[in-house]
Structures are given as structure tokens and as C-alpha cells.
N, C-alpha and C. Protein backbone atom coordinates (compact mmCIF):
# COMPACT_ATOMS: atom_id res chain seq x y z
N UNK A 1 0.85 -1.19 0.00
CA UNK A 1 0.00 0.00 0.00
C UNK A 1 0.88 1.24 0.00
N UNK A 2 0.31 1.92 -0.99
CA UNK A 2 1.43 3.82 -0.99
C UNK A 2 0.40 4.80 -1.12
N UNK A 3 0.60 5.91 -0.83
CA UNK A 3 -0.25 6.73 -0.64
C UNK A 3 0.51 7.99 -1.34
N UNK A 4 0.57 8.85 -2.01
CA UNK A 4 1.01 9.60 -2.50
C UNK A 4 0.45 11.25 -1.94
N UNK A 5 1.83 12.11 -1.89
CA UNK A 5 0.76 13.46 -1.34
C UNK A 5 0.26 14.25 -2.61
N UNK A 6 -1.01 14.72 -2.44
CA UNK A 6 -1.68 15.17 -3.12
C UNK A 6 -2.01 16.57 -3.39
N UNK A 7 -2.54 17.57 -4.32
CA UNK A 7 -2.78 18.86 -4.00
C UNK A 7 -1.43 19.27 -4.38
N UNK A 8 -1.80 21.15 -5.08
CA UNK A 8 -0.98 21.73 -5.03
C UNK A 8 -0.38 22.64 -3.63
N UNK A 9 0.81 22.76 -3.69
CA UNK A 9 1.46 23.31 -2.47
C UNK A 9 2.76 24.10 -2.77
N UNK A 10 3.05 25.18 -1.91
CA UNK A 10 4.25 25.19 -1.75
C UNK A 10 5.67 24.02 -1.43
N UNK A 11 5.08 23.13 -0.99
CA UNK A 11 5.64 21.93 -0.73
C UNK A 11 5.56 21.14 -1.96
N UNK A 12 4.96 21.01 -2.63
CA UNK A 12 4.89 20.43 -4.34
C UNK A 12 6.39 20.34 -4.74
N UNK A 13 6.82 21.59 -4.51
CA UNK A 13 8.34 21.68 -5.53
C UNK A 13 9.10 21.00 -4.73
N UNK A 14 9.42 21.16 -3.28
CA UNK A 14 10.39 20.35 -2.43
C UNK A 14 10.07 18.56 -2.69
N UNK A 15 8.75 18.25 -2.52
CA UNK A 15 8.35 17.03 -2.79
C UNK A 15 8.95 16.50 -4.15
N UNK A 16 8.85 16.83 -4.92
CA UNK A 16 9.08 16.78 -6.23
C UNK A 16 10.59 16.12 -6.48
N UNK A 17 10.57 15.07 -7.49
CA UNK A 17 11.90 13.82 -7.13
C UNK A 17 12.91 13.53 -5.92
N UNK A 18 11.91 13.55 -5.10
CA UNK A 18 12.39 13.47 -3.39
C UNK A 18 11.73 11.92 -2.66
N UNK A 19 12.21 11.42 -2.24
CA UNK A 19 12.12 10.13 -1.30
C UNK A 19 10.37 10.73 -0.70
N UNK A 20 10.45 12.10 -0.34
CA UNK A 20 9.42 12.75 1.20
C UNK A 20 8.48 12.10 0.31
N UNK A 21 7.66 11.74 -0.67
CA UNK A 21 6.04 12.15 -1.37
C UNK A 21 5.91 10.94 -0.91
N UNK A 22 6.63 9.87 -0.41
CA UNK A 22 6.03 8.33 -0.05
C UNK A 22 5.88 8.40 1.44
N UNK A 23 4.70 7.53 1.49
CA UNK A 23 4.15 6.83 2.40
C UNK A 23 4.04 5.51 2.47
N UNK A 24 4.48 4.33 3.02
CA UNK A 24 4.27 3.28 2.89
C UNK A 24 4.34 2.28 3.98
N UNK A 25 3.42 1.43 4.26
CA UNK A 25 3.16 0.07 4.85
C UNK A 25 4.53 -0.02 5.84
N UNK A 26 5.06 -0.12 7.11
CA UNK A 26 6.06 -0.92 7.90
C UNK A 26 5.58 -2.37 7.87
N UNK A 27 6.58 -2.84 8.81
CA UNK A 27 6.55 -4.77 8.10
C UNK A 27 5.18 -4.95 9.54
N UNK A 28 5.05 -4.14 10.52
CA UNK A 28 3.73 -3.89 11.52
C UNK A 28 2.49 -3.69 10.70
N UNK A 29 2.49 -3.09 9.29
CA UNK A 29 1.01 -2.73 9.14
C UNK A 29 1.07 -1.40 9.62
N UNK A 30 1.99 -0.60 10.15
CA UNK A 30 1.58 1.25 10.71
C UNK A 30 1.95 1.85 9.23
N UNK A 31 1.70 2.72 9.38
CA UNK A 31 1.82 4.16 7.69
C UNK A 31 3.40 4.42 8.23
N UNK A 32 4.05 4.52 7.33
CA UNK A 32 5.85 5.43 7.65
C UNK A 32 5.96 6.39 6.16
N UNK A 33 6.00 7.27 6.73
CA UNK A 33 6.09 9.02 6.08
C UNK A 33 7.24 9.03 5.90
N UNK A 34 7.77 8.91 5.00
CA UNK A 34 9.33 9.48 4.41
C UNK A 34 9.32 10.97 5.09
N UNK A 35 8.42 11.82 5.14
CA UNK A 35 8.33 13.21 5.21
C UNK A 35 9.03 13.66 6.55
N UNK A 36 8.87 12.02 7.57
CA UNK A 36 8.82 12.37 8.80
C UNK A 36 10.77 12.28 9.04
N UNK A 37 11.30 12.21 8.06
CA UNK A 37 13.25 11.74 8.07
C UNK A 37 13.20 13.10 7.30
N UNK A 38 12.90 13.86 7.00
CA UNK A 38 13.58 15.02 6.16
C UNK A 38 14.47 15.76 7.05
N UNK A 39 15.84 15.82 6.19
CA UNK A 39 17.09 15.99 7.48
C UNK A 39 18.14 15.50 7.51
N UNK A 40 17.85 14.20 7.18
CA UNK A 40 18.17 12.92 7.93
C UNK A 40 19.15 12.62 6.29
N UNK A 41 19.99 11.46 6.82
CA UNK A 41 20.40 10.86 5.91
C UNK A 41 20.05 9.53 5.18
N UNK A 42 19.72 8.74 4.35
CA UNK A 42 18.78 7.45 4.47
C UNK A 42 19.46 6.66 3.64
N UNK A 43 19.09 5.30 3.91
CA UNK A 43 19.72 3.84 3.10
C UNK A 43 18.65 3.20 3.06
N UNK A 44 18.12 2.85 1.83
CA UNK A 44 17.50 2.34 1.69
C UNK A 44 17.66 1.00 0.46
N UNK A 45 17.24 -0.20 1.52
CA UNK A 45 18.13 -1.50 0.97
C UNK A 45 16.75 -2.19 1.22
N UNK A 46 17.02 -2.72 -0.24
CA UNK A 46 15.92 -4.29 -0.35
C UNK A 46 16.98 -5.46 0.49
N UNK A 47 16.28 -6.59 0.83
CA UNK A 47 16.58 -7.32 2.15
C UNK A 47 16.14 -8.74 1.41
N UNK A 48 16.43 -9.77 2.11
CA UNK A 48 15.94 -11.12 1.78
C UNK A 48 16.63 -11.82 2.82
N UNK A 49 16.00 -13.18 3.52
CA UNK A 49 16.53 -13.85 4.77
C UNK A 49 17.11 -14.77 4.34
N UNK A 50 16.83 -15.52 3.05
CA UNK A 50 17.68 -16.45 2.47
C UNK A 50 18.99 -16.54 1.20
N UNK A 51 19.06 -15.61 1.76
CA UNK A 51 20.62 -15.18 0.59
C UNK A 51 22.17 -15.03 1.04
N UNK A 52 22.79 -15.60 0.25
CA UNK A 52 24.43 -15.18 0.34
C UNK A 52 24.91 -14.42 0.63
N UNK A 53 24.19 -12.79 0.82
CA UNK A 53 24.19 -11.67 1.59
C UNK A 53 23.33 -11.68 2.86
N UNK A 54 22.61 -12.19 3.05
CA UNK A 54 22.09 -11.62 4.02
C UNK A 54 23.00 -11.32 5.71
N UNK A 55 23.68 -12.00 5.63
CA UNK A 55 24.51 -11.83 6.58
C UNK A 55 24.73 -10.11 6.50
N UNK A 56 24.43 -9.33 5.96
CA UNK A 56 24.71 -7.94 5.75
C UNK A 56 23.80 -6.89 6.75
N UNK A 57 23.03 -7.81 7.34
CA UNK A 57 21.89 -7.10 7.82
C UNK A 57 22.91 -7.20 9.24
N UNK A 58 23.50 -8.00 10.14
CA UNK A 58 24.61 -7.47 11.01
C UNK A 58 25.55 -6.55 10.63
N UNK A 59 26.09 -5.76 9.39
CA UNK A 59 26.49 -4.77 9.49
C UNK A 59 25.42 -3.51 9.26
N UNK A 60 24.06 -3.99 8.55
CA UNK A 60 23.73 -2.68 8.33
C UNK A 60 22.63 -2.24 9.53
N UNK A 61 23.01 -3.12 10.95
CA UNK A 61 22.71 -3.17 12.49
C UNK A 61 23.88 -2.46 13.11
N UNK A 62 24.49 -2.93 12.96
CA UNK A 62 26.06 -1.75 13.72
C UNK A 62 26.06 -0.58 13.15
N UNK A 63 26.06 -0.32 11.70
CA UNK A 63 26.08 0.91 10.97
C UNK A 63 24.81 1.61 11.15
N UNK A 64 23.90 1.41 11.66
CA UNK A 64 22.73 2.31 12.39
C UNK A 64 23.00 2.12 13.54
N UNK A 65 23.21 1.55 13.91
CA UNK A 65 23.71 1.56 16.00
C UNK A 65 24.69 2.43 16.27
N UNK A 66 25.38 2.74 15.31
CA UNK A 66 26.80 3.38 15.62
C UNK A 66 26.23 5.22 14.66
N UNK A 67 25.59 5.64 13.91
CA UNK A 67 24.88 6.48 13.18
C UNK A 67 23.57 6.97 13.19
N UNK A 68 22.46 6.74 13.89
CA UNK A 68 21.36 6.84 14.76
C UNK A 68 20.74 7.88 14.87
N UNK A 69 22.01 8.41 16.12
CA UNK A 69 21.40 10.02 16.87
C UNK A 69 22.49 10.53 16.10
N UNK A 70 23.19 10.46 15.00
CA UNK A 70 23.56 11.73 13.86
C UNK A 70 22.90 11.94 12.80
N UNK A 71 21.45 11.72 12.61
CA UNK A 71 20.93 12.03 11.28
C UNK A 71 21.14 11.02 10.16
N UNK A 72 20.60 9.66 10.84
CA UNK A 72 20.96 8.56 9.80
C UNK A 72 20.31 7.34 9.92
N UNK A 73 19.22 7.27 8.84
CA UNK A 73 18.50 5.93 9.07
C UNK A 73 18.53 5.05 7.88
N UNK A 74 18.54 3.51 8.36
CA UNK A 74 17.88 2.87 7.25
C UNK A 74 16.91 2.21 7.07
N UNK A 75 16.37 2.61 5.70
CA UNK A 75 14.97 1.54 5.99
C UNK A 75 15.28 0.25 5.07
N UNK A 76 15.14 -1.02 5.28
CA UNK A 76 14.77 -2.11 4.49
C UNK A 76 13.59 -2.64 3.67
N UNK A 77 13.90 -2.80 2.74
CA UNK A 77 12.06 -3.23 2.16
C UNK A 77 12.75 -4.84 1.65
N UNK A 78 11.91 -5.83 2.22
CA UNK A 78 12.27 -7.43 1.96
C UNK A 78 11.84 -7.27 0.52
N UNK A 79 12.63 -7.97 -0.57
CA UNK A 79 11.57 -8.79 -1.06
C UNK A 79 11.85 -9.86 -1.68
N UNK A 80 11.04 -10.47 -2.37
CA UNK A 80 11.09 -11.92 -2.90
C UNK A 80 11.80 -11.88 -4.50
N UNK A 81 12.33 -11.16 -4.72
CA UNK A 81 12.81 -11.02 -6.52
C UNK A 81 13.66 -11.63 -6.95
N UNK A 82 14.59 -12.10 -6.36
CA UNK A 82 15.59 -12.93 -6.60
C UNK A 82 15.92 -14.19 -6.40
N UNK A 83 15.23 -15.54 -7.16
CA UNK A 83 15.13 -16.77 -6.92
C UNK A 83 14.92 -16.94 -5.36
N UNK A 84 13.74 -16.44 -5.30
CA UNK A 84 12.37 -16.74 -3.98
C UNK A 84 13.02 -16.78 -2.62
N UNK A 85 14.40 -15.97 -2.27
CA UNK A 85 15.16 -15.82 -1.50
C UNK A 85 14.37 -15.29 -0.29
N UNK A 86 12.89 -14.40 -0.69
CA UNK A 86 12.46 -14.04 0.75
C UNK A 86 10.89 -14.61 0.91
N UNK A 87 10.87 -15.93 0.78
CA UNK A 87 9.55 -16.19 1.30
C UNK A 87 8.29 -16.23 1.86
N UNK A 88 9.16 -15.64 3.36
CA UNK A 88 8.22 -15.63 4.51
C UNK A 88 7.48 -14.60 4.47
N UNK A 89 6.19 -14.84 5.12
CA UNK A 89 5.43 -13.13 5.83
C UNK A 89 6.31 -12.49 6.40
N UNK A 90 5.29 -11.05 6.88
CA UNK A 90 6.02 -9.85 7.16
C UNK A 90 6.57 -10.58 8.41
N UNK A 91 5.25 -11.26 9.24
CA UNK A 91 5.93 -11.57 10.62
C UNK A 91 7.55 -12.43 11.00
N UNK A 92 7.04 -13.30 10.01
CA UNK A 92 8.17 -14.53 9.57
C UNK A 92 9.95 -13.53 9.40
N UNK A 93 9.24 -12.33 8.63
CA UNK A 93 10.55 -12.05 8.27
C UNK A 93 11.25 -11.11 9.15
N UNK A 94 10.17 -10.05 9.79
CA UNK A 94 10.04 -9.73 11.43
C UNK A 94 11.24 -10.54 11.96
N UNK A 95 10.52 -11.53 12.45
CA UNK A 95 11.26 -12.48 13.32
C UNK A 95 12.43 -12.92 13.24
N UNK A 96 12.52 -13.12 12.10
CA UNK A 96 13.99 -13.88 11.43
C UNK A 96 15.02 -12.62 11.83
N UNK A 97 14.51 -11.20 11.35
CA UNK A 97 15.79 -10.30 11.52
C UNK A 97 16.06 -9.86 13.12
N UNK A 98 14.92 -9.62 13.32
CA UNK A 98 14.86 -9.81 15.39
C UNK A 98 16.05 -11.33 15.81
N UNK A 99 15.52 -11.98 15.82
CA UNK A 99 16.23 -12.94 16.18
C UNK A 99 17.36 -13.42 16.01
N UNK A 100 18.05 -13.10 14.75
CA UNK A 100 19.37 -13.50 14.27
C UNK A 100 20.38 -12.85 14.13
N UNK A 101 19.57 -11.03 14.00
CA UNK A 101 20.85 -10.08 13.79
C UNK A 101 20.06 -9.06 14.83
N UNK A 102 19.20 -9.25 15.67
CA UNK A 102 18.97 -8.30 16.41
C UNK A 102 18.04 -6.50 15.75
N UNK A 103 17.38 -6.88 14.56
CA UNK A 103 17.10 -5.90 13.87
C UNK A 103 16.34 -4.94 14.36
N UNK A 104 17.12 -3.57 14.32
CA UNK A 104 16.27 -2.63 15.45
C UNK A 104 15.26 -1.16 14.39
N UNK A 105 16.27 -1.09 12.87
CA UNK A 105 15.85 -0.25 11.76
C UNK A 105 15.18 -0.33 11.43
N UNK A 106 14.18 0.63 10.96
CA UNK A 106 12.74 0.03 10.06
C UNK A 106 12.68 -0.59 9.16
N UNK A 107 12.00 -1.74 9.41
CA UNK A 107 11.44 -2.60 8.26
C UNK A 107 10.21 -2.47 7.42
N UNK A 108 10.09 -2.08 6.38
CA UNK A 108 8.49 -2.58 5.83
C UNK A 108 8.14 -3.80 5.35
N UNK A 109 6.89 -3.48 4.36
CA UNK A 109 6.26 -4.75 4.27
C UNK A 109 7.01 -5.08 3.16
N UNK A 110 6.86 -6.17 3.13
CA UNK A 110 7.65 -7.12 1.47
C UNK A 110 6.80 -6.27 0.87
N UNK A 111 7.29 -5.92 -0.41
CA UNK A 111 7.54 -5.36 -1.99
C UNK A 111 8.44 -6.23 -2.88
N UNK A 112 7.57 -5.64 -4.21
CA UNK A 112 8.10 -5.78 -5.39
C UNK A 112 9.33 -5.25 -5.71
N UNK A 113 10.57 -5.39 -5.78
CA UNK A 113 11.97 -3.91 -6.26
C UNK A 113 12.01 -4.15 -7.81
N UNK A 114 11.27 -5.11 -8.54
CA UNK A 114 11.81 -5.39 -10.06
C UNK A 114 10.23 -5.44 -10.44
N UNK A 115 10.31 -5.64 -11.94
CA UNK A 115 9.77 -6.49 -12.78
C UNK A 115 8.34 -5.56 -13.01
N UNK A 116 6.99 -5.79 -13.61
CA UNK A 116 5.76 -5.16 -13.59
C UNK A 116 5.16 -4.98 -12.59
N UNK A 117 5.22 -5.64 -11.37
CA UNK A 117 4.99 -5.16 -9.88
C UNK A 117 5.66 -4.52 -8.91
N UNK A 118 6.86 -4.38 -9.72
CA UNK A 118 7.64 -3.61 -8.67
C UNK A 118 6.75 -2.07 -8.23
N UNK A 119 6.83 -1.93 -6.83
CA UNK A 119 6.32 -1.03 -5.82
C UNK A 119 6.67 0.50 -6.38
N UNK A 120 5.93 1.34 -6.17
CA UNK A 120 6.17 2.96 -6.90
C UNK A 120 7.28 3.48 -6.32
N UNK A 121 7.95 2.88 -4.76
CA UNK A 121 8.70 3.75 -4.23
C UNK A 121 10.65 3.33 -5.10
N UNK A 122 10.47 1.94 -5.64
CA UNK A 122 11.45 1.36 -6.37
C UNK A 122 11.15 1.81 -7.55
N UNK A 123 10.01 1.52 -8.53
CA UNK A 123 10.28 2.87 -9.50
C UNK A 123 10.70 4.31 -9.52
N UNK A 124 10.68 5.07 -8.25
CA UNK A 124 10.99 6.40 -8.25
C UNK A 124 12.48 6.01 -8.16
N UNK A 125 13.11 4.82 -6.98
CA UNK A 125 14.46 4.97 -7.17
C UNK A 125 15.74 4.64 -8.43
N UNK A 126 14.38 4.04 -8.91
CA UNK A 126 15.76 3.23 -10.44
C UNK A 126 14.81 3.82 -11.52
N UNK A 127 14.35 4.83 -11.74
CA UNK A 127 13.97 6.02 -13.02
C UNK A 127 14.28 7.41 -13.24
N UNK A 128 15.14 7.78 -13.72
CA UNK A 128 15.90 9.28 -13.09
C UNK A 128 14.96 10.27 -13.84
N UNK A 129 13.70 9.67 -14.59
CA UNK A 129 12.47 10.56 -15.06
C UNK A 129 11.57 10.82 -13.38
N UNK A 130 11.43 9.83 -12.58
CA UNK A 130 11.05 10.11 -11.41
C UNK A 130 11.83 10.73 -10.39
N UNK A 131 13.29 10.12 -10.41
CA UNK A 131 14.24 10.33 -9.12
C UNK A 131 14.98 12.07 -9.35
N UNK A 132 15.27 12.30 -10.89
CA UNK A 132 16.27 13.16 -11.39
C UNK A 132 17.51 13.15 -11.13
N UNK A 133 18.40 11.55 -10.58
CA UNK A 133 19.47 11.56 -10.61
C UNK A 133 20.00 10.18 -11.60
N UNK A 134 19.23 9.34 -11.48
CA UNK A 134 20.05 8.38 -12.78
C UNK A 134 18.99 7.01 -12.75
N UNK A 135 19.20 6.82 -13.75
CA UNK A 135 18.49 5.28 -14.07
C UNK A 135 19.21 4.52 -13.34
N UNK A 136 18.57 3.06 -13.03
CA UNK A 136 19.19 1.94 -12.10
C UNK A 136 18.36 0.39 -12.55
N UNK A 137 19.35 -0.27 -12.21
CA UNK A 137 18.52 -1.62 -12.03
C UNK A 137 18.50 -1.97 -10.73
N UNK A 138 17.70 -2.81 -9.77
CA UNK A 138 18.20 -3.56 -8.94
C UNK A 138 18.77 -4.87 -9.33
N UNK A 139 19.98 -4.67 -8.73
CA UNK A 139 20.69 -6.20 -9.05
C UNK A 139 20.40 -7.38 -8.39
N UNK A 140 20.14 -7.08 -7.44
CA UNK A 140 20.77 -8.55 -6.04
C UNK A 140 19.59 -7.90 -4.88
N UNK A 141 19.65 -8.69 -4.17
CA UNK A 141 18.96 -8.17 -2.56
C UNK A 141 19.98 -7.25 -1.97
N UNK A 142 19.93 -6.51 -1.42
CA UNK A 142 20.69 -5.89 -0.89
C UNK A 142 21.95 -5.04 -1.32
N UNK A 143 20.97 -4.54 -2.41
CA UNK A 143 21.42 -3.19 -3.08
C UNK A 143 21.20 -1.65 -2.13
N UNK A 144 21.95 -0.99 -2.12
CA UNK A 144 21.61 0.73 -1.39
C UNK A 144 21.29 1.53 -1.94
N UNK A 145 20.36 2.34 -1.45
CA UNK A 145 20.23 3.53 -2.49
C UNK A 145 20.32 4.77 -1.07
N UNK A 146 21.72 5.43 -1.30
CA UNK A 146 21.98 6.53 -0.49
C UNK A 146 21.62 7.80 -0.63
N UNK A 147 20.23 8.40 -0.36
CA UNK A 147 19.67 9.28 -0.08
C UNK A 147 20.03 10.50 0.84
N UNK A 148 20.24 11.97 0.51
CA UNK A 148 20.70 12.70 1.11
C UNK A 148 19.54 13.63 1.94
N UNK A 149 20.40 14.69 2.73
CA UNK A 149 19.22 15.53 3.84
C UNK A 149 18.09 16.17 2.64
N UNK A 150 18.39 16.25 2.02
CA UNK A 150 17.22 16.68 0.89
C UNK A 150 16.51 15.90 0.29
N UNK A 151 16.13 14.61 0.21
CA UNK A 151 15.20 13.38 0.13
C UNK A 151 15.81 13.12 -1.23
N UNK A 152 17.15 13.73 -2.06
CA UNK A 152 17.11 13.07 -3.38
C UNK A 152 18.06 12.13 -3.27
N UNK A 153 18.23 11.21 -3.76
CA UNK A 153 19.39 10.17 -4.34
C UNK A 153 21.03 10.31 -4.44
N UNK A 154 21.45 10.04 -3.46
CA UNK A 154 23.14 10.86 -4.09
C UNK A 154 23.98 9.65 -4.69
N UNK A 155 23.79 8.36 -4.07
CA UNK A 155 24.35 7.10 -4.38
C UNK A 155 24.00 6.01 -4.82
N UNK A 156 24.32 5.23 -5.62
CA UNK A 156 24.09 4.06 -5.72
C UNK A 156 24.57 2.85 -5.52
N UNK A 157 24.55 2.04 -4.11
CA UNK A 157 25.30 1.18 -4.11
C UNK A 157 25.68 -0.24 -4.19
N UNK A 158 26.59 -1.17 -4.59
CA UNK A 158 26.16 -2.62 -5.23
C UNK A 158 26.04 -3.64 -4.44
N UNK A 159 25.18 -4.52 -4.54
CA UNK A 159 24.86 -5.34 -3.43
C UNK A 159 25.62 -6.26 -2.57
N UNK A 160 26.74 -6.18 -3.25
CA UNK A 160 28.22 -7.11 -2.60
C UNK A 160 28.73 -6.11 -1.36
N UNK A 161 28.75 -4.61 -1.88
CA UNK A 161 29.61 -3.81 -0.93
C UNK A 161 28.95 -3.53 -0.03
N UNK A 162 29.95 -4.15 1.13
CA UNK A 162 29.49 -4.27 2.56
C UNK A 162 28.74 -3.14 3.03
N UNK A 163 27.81 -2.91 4.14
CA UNK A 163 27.09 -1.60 4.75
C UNK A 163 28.70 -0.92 5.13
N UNK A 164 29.32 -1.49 5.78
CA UNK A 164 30.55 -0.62 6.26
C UNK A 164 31.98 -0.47 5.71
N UNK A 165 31.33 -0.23 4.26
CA UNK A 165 32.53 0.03 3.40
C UNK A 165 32.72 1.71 3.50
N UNK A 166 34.37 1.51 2.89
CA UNK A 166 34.80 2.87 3.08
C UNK A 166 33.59 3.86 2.10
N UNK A 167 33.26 3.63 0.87
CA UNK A 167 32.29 4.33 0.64
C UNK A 167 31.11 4.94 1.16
N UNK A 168 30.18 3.73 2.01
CA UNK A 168 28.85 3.92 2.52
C UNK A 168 29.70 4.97 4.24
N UNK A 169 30.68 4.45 4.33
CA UNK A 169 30.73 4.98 5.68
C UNK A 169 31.56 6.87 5.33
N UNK A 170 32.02 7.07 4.22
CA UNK A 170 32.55 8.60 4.15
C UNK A 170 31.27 9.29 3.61
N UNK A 171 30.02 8.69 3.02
CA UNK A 171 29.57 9.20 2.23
C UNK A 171 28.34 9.62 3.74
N UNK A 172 28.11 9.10 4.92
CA UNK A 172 27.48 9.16 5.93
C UNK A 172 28.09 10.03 6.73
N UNK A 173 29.54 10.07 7.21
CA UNK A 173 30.22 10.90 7.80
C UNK A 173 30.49 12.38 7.03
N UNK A 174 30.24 12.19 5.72
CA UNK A 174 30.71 13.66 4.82
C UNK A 174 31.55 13.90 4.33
N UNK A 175 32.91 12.83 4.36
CA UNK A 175 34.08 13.17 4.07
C UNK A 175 34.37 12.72 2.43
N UNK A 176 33.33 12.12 1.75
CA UNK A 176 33.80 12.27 0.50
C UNK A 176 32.51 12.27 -0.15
């Protein structure tokens, strides 16, 4: 479920190829407002419990544990796109990241990131007619898309490179 903001506004133009215009489903079923991180710095990574990466979700647990209270969140969206790597329900998958890596970051609900169902908030990130910074594919589960205090897109990152690579970590701190 997405909800899009509506109406003209002074806020129209800020909204406008920005992360803020989404609203969408947590892996609970509550509404999460992009609008409500404006500021903030964001990662936003598709997830899966049964993959060769997933072990990534313990770094991208330290790298918000350690980045938090400086203006830095990530959200995960699970999904199933890559040879049926994420199966389970929301709860199932809930659980799995609670339990194994301690998952404390927001999760939403499984989504589409590819294909004719992919979810509007993954079309805005891999269409630079929506985003205004560059076309993308998703490759793998646990691809990044590094979002700056202004809700647009600054990075794109590949699903091998660790959460706490020198990239993801200068590009959070500011230094490159």
C-alpha cells in the first residue's frame, strides 16, 4: 500500500523527485512518512533472509547503532525477486531479523523492487524521469540507495559492498 501526497502546495516543488512524497506500509502494518526523516540521511536496501548476503543485515545493524542520533536511518524493504530468497510473511521475516541479527531499523512490508509489480517507491528509485538523478537496475537483494538531507538520491550502491565500506561509511560521515 502507498499513498502519494496530493494537492498543489508550496511543498509540491520540495516534494518533487524526493524520497518525502512516499508513504508506505512498515513490516507492523503502521503508515511510515518518508516526510517524517527530512534531514536525515537514508539507506534504503531491499533485504531477503535467504541469501548469500544476508549476513549484511549485522552490518547494516552496527552501521545504524553506531549512526542513529547523527541524522541517519535505514529503511529495508524485503523482497522476494531474486530466486524466492524471501519467502516468509512480514511476521516470519520480522522475526527472522529480530532474532538472528537483532534488527532494530525500520522494516516494511515485502515489496516488489523489479519487474511489472515492482512497488512505486522502487520505481521512483531506479527512473531518473522520477528520481532526477540516474536510471538503475536492482541487481541482487541488498542493493543501497543513499539518499541525502534533501530526500534526493546521491548514491548508488552494489549489493556485494558491505554496509561498512569505506564508501557507505565517508559518504554518511561527509568526508567524501
Amino acid at each position: 500500500m502507498i499513498s502519494f501526497q496530493t494537492g498543489i502546495s508550496q511543498n509540491s516543488d520540495i516534494m518533487k523527485n524526493t524520497i518525502y512524497q512516499f508513504t508506505v506500509d512498515d513490516i507492523e502494518g503502521n503508515k511510515f512518512d518518508f516526510q517524517e526523516l527530512k534531514g536525515k540521511k537514508i539507506m534504503v536496501v531491499n533485504t531477503a533472509s535467504k541469501c548469500g548476503l544476508t549476513p549484511q543485515y549485522k552490518g547494516l545493524q552496527e552501521l545504524y547503532d553506531k549512526y542513529k542520533d547523527s541524522g541517519f536511518v535505514i529503511v529495508g524493504f524485503p523482497a522476494n525477486n531474486f530466486l524466492w530468497q524471501e519467502p516468509g510473511s512480514d511476521e516470519k521475516i520480522l522475526s527472522f531479523c529480530k532474532k538472528n541479527y537483532g534488527v532494530t531499523f525500520p522494516m516494511m512490508s515485502k515489496i516488489s523492487v523489479t519487474g511489472s509489480s515492482m512497488h512505486p517507491i522502487y520505481k521512483f528509485l531506479t527512473q531518473v524521469k522520477k528520481n532526477g538523478f540516474k536510471d538503475s537496475t536492482v541487481k541482487w537483494n541488498f542493493q543501497k540507495y543513499l539518499i541525502g538531507e534533501t530526500g534526493k538520491i546521491e548514491k548508488i550502491i552494489s549489493p556485494k559492498t558491505l554496509p561498512q565500506s569505506d564508501e557507505v561509511i565517508n559518504w554518511i560521515e561527509g568526508t567524501k
